[in-house]
ModelCIF file with pLDDT and N, C-alpha, C, O atoms, coordinates in Angstrom:
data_MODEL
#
_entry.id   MODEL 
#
_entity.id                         1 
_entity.type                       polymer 
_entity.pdbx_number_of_molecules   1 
#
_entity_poly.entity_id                      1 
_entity_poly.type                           'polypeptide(L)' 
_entity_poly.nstd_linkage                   no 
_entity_poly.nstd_monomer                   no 
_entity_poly.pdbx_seq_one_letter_code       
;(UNK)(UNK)(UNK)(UNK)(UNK)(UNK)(UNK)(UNK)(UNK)(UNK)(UNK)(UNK)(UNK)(UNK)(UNK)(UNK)
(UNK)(UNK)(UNK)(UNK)(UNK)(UNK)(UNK)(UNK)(UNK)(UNK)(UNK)(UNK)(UNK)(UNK)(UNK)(UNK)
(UNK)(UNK)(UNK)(UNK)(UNK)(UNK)(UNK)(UNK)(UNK)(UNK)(UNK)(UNK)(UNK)(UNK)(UNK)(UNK)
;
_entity_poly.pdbx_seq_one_letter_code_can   XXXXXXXXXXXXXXXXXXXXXXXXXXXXXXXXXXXXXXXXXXXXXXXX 
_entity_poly.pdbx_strand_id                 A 
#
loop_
_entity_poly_seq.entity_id 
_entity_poly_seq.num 
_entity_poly_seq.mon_id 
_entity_poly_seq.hetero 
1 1  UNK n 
1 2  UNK n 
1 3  UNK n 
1 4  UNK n 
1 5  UNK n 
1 6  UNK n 
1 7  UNK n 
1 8  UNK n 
1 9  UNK n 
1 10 UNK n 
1 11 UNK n 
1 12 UNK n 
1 13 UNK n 
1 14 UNK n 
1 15 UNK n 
1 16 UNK n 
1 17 UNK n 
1 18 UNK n 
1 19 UNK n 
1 20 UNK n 
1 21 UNK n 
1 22 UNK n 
1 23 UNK n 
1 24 UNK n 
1 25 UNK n 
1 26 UNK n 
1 27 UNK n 
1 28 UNK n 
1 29 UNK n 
1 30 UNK n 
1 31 UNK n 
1 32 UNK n 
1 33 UNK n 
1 34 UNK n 
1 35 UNK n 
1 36 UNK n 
1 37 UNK n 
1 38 UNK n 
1 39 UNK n 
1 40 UNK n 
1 41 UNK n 
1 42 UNK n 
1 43 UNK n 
1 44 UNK n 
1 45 UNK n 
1 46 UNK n 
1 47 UNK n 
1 48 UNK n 
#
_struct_asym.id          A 
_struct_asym.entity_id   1 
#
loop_
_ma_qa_metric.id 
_ma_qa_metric.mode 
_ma_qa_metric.name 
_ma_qa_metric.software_group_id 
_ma_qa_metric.type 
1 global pLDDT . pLDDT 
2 local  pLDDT . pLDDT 
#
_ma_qa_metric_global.metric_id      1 
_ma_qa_metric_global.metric_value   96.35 
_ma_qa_metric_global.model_id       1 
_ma_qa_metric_global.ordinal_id     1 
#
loop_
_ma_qa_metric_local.label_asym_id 
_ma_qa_metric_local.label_comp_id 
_ma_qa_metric_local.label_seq_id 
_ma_qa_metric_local.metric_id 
_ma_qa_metric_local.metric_value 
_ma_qa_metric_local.model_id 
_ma_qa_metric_local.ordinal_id 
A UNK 1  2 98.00 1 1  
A UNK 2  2 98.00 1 2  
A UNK 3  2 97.00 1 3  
A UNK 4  2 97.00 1 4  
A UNK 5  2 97.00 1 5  
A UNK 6  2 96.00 1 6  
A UNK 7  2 94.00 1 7  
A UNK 8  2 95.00 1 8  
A UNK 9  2 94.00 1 9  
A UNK 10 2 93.00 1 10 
A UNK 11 2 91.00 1 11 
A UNK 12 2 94.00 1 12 
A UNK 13 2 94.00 1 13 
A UNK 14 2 97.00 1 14 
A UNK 15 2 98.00 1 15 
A UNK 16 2 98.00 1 16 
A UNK 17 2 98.00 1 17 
A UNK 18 2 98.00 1 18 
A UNK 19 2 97.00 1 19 
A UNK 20 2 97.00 1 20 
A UNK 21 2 98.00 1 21 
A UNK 22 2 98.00 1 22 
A UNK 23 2 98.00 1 23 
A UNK 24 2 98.00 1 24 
A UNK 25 2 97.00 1 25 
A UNK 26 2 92.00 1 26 
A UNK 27 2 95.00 1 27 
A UNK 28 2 95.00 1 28 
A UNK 29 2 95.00 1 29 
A UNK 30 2 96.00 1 30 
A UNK 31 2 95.00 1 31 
A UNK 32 2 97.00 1 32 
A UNK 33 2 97.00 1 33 
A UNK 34 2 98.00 1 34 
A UNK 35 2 98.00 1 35 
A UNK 36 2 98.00 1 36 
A UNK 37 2 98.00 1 37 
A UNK 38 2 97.00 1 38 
A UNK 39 2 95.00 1 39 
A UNK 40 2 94.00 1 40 
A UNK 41 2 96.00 1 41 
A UNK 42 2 95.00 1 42 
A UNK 43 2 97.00 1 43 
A UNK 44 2 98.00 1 44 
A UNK 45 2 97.00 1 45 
A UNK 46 2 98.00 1 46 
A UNK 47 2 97.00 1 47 
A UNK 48 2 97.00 1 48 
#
loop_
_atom_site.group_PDB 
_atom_site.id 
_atom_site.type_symbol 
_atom_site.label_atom_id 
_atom_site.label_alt_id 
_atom_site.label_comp_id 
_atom_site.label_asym_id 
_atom_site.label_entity_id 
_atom_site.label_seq_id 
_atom_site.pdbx_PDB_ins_code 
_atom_site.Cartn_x 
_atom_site.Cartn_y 
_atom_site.Cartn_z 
_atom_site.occupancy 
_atom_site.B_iso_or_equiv 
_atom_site.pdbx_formal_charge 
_atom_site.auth_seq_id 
_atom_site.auth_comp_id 
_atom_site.auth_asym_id 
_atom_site.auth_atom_id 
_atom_site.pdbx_PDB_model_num 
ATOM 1   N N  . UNK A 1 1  ? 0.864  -1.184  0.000  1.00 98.00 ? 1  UNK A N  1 
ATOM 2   C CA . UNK A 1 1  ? 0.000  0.000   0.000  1.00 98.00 ? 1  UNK A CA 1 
ATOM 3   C C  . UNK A 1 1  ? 0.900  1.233   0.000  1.00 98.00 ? 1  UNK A C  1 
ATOM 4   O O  . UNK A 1 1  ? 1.940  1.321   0.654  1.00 98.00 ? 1  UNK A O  1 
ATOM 5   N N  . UNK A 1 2  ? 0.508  1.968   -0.623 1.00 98.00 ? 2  UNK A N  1 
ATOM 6   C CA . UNK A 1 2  ? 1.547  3.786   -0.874 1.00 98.00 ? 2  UNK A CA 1 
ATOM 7   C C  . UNK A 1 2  ? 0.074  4.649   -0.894 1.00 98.00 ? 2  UNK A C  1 
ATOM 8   O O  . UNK A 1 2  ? -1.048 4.540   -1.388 1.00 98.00 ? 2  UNK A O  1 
ATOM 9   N N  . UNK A 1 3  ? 0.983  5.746   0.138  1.00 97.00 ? 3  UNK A N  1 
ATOM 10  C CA . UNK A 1 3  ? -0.741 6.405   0.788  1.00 97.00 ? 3  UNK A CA 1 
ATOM 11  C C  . UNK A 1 3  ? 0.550  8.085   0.168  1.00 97.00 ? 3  UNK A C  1 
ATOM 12  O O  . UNK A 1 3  ? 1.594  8.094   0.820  1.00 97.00 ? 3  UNK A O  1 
ATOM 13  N N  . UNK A 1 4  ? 0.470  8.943   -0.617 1.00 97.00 ? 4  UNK A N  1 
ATOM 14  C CA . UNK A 1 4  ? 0.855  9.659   -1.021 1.00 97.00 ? 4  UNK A CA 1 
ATOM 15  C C  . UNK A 1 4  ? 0.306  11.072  -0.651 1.00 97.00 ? 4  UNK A C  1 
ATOM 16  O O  . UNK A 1 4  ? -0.810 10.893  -0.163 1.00 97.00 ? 4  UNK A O  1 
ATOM 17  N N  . UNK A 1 5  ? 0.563  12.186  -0.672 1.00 97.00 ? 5  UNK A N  1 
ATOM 18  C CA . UNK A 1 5  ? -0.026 13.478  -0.196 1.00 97.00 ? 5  UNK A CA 1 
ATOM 19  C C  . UNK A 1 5  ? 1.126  14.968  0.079  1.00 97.00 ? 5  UNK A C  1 
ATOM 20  O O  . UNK A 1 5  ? 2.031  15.055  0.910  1.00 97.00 ? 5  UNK A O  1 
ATOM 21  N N  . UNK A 1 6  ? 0.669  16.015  -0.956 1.00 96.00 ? 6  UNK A N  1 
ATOM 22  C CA . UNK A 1 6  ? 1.239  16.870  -1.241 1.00 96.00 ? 6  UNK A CA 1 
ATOM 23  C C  . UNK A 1 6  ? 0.788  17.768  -0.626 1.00 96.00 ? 6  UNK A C  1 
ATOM 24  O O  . UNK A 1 6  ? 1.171  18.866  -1.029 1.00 96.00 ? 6  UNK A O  1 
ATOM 25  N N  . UNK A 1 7  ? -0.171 17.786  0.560  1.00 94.00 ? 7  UNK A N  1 
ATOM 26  C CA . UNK A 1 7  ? -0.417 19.196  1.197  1.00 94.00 ? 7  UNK A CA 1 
ATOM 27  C C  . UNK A 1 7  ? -1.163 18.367  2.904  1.00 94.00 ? 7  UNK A C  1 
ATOM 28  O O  . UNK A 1 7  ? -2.218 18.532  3.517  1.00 94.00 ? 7  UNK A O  1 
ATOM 29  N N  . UNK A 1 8  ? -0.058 17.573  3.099  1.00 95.00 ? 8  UNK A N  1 
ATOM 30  C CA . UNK A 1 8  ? -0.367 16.864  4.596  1.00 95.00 ? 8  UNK A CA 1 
ATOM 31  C C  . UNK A 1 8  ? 0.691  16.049  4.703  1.00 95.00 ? 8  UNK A C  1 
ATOM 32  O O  . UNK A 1 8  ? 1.027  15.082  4.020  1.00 95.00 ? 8  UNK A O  1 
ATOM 33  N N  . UNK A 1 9  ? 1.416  16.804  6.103  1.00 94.00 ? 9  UNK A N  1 
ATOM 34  C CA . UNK A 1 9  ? 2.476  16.133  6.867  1.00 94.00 ? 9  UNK A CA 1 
ATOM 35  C C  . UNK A 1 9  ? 2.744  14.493  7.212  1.00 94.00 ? 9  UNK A C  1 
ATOM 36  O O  . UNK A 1 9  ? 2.237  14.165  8.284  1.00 94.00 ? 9  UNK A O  1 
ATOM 37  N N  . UNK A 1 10 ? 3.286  13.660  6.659  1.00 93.00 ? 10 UNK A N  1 
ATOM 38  C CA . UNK A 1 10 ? 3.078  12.671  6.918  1.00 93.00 ? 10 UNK A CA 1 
ATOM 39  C C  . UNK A 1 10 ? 4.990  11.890  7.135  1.00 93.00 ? 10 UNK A C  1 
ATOM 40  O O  . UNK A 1 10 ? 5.873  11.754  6.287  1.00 93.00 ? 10 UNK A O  1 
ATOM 41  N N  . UNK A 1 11 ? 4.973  11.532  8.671  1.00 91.00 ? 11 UNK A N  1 
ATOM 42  C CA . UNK A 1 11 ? 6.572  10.629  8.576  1.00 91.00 ? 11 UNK A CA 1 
ATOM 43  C C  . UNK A 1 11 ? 7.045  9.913   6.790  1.00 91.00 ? 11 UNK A C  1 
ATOM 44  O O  . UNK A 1 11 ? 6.018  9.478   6.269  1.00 91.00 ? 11 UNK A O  1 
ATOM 45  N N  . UNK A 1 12 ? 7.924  9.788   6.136  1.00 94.00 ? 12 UNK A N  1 
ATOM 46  C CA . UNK A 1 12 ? 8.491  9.161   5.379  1.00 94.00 ? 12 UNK A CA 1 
ATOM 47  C C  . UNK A 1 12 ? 9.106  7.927   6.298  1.00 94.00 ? 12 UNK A C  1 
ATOM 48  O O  . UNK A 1 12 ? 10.229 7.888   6.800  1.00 94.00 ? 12 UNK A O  1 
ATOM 49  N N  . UNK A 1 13 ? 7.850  6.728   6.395  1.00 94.00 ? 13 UNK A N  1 
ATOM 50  C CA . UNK A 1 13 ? 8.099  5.718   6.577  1.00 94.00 ? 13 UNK A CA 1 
ATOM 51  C C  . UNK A 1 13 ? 7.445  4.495   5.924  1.00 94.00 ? 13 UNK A C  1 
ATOM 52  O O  . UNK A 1 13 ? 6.250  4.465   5.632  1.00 94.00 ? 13 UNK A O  1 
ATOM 53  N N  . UNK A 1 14 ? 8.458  3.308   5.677  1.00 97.00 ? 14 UNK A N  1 
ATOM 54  C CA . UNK A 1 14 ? 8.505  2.378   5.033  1.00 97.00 ? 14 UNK A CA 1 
ATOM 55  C C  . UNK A 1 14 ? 8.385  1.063   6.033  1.00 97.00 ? 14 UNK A C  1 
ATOM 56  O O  . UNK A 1 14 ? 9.343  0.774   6.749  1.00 97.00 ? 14 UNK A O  1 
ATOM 57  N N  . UNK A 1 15 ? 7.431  0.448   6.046  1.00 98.00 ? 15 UNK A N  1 
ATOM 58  C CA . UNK A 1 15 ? 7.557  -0.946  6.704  1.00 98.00 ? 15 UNK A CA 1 
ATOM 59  C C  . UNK A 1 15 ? 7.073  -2.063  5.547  1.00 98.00 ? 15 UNK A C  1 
ATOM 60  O O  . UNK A 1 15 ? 6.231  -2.139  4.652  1.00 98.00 ? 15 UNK A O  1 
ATOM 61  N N  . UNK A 1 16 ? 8.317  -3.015  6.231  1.00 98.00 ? 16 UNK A N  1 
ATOM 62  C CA . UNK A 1 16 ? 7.838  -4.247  5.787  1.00 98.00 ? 16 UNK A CA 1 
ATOM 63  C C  . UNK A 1 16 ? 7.910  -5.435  6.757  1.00 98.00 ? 16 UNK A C  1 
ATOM 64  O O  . UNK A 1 16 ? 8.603  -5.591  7.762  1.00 98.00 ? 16 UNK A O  1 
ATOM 65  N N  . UNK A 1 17 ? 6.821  -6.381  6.059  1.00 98.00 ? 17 UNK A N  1 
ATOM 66  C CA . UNK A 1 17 ? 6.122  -7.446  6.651  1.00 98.00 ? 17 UNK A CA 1 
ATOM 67  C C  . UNK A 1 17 ? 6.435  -8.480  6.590  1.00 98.00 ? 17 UNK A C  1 
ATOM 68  O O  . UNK A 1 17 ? 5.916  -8.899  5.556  1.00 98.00 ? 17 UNK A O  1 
ATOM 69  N N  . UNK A 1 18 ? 7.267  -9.648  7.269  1.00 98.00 ? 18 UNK A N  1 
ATOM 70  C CA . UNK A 1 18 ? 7.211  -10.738 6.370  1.00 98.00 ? 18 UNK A CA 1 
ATOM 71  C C  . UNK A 1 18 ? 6.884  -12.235 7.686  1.00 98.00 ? 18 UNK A C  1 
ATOM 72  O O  . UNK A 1 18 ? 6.139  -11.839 8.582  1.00 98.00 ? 18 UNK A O  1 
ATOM 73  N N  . UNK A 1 19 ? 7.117  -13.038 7.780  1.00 97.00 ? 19 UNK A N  1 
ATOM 74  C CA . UNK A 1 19 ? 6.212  -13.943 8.600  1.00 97.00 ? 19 UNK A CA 1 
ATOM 75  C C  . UNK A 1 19 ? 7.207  -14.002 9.902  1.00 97.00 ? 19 UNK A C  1 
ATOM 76  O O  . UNK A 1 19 ? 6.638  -13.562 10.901 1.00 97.00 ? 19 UNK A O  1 
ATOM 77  N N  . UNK A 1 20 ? 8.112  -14.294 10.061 1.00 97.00 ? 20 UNK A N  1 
ATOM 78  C CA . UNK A 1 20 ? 9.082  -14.104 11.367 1.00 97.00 ? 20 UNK A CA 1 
ATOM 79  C C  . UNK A 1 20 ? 9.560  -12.700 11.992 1.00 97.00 ? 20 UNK A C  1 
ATOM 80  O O  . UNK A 1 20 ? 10.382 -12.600 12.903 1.00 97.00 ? 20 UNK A O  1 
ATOM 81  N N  . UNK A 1 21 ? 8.777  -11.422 11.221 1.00 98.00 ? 21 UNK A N  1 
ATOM 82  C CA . UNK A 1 21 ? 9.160  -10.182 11.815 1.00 98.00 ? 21 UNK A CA 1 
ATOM 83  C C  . UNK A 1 21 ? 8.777  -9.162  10.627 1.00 98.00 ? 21 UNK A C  1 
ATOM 84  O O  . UNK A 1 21 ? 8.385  -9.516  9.514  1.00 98.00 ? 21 UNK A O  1 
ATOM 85  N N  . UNK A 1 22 ? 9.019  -7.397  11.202 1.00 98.00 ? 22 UNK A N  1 
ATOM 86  C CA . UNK A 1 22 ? 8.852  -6.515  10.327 1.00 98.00 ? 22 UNK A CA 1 
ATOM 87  C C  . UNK A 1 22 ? 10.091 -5.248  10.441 1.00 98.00 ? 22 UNK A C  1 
ATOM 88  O O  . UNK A 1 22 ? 10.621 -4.802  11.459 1.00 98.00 ? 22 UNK A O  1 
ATOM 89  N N  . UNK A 1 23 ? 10.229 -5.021  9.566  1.00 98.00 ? 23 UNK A N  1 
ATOM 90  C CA . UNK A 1 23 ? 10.958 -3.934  9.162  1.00 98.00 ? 23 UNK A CA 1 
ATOM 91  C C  . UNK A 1 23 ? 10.337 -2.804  9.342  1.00 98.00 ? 23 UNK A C  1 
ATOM 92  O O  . UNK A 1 23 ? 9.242  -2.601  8.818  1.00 98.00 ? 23 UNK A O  1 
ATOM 93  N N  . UNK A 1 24 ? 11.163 -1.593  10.377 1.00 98.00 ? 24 UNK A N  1 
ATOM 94  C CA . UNK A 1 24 ? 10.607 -0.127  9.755  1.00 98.00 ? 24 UNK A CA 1 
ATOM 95  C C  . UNK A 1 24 ? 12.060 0.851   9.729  1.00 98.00 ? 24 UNK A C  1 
ATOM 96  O O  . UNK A 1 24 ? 13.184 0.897   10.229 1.00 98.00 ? 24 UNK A O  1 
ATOM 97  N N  . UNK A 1 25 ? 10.830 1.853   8.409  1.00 97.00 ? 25 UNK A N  1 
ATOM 98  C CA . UNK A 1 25 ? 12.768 2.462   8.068  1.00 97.00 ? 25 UNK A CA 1 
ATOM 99  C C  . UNK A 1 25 ? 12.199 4.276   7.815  1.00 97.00 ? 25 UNK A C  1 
ATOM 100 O O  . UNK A 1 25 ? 11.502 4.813   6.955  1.00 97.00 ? 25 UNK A O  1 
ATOM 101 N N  . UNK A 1 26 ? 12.700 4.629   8.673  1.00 92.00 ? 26 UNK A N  1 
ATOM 102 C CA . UNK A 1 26 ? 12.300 6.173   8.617  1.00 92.00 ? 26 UNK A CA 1 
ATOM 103 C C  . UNK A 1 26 ? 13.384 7.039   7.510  1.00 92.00 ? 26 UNK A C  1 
ATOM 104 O O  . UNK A 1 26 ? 14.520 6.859   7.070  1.00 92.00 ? 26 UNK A O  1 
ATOM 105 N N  . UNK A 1 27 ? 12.377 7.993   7.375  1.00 95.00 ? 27 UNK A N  1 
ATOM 106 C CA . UNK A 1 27 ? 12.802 8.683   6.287  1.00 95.00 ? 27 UNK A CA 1 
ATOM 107 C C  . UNK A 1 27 ? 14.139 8.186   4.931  1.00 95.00 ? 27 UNK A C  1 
ATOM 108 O O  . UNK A 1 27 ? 15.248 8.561   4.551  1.00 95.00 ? 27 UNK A O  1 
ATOM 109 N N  . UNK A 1 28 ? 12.961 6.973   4.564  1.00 95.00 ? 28 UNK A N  1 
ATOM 110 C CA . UNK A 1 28 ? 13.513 5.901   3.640  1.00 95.00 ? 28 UNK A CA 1 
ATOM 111 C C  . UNK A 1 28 ? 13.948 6.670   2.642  1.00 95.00 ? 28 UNK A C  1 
ATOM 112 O O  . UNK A 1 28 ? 15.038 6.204   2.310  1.00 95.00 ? 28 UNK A O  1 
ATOM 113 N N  . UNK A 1 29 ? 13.611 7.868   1.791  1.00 95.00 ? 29 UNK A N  1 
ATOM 114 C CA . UNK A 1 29 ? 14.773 8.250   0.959  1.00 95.00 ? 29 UNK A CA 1 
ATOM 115 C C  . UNK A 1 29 ? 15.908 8.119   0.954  1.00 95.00 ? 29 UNK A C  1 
ATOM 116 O O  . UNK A 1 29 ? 16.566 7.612   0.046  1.00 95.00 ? 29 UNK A O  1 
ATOM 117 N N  . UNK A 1 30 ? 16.408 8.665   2.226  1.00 96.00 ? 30 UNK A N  1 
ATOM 118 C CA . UNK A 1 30 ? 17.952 8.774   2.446  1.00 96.00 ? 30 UNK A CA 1 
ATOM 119 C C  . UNK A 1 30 ? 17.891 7.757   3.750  1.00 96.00 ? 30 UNK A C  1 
ATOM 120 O O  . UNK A 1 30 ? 17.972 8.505   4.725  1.00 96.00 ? 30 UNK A O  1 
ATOM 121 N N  . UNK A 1 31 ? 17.832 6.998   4.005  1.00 95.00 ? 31 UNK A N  1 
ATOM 122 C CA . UNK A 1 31 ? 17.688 6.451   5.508  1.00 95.00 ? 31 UNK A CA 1 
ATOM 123 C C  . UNK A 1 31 ? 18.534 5.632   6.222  1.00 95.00 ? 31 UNK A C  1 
ATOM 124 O O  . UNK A 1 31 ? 18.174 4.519   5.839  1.00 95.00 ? 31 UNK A O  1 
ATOM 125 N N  . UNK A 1 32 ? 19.151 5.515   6.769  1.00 97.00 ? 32 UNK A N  1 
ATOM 126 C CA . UNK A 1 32 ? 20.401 5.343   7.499  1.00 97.00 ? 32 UNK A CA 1 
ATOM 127 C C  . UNK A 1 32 ? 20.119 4.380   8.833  1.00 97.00 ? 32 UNK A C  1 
ATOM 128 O O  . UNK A 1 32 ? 21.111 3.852   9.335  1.00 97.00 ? 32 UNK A O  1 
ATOM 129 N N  . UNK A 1 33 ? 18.995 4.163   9.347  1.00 97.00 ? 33 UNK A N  1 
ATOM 130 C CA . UNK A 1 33 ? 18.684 2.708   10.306 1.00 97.00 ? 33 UNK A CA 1 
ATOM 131 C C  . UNK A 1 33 ? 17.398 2.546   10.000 1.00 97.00 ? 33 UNK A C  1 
ATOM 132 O O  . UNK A 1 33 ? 16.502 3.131   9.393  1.00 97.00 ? 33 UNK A O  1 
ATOM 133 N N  . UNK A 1 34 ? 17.612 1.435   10.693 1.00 98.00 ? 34 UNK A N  1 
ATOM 134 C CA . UNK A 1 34 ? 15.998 0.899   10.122 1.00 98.00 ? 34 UNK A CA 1 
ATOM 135 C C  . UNK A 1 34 ? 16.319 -0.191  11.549 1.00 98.00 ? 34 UNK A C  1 
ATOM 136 O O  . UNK A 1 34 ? 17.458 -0.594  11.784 1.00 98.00 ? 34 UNK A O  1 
ATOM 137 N N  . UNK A 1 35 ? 15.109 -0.566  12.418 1.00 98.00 ? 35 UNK A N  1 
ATOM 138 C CA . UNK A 1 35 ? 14.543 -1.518  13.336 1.00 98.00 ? 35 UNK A CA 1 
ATOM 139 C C  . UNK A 1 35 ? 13.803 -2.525  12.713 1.00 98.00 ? 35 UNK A C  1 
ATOM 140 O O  . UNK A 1 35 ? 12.913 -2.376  11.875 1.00 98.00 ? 35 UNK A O  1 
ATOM 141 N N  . UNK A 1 36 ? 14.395 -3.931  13.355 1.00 98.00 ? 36 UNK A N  1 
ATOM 142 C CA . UNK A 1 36 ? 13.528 -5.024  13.041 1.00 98.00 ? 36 UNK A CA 1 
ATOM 143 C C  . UNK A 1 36 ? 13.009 -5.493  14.204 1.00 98.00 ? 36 UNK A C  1 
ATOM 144 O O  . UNK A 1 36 ? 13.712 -5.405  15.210 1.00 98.00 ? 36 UNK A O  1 
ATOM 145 N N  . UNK A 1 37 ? 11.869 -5.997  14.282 1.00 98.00 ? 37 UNK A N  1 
ATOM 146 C CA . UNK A 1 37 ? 11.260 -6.458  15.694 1.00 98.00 ? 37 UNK A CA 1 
ATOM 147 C C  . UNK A 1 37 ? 10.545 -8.462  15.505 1.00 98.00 ? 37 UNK A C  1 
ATOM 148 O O  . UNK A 1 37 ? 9.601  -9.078  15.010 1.00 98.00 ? 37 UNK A O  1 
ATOM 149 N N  . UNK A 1 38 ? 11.228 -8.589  15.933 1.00 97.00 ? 38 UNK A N  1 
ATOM 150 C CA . UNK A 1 38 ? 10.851 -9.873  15.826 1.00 97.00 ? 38 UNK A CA 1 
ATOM 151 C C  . UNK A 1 38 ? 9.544  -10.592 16.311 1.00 97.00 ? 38 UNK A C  1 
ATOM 152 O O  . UNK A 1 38 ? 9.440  -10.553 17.537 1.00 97.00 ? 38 UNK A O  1 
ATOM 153 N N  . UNK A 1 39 ? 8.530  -11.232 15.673 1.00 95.00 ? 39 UNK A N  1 
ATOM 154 C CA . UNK A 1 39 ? 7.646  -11.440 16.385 1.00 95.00 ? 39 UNK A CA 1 
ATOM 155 C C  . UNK A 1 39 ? 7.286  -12.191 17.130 1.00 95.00 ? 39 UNK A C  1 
ATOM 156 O O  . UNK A 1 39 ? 6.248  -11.959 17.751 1.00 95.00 ? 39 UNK A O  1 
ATOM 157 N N  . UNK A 1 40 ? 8.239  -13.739 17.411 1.00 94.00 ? 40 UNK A N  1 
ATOM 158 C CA . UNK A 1 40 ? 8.350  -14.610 18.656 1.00 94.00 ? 40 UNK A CA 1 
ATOM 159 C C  . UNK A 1 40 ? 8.687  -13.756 19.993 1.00 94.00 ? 40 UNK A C  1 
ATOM 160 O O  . UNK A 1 40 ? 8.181  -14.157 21.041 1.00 94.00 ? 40 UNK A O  1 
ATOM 161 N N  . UNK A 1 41 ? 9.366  -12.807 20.015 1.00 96.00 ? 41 UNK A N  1 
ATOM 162 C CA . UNK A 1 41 ? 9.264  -12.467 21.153 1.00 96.00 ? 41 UNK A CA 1 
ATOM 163 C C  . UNK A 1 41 ? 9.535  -11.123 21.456 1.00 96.00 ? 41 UNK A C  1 
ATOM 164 O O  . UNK A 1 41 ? 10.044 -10.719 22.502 1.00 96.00 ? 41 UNK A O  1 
ATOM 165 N N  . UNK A 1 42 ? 9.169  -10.438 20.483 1.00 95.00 ? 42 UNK A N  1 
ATOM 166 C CA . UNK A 1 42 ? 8.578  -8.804  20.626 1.00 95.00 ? 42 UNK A CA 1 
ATOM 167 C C  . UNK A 1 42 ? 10.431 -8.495  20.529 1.00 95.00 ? 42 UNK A C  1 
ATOM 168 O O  . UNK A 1 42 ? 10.501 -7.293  20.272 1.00 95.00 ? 42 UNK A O  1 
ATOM 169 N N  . UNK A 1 43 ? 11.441 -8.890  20.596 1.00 97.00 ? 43 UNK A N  1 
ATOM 170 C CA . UNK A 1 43 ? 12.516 -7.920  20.744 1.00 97.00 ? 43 UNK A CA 1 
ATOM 171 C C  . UNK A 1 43 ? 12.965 -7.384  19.038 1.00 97.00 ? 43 UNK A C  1 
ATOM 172 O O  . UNK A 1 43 ? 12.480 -7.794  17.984 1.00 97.00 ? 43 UNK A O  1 
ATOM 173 N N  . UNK A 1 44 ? 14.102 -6.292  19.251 1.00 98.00 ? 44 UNK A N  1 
ATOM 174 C CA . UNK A 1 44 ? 14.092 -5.435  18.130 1.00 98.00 ? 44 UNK A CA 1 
ATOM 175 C C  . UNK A 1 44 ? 15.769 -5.593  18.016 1.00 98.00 ? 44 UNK A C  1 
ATOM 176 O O  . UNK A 1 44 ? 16.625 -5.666  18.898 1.00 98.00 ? 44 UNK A O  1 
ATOM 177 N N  . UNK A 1 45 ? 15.829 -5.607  17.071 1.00 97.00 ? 45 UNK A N  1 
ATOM 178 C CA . UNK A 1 45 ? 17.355 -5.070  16.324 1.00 97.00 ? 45 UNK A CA 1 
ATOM 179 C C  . UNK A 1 45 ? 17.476 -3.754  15.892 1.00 97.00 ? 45 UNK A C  1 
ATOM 180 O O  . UNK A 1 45 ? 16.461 -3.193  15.479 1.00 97.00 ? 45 UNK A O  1 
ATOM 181 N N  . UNK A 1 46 ? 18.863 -2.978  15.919 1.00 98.00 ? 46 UNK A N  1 
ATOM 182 C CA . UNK A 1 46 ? 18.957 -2.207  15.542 1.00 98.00 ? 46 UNK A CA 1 
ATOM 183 C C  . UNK A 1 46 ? 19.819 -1.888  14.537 1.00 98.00 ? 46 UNK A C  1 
ATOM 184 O O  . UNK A 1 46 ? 20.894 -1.428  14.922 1.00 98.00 ? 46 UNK A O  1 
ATOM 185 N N  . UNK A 1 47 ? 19.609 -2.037  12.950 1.00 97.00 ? 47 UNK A N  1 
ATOM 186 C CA . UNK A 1 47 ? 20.665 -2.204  11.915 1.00 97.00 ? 47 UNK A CA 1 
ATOM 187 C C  . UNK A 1 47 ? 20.837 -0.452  11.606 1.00 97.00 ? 47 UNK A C  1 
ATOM 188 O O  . UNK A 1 47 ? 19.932 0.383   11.607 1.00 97.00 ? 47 UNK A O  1 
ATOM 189 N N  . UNK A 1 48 ? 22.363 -0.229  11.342 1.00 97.00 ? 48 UNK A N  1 
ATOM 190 C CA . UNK A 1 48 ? 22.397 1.057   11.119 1.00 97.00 ? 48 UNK A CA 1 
ATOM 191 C C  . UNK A 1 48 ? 24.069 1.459   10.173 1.00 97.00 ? 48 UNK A C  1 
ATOM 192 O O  . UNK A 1 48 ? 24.333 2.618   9.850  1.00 97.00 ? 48 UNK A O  1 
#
């Protein structure tokens, strides 16, 4: 899904989904870390 908008503030963020965890990556243009959170047991990585 891409939710787009030229006259409303919205974070530049990117998540993805996949069955053992999700990705989120702020201001994915240029973006420099991104958190993964695992979903067996809620903890997060921090790739950067």
């Amino acid at each position: 899904t891409v939710i787009l908008t030229m006259h409303s503030k919205q974070p530049k963020r990117g998540m993805l989904s996949f069955d053992q965890g999700y990705v989120e990556i702020y201001d994915y243009p240029r973006g420099s870390k991104a958190v993964i959170t695992y979903v067996a047991d809620g903890h997060q990585e921090v790739i950067e």
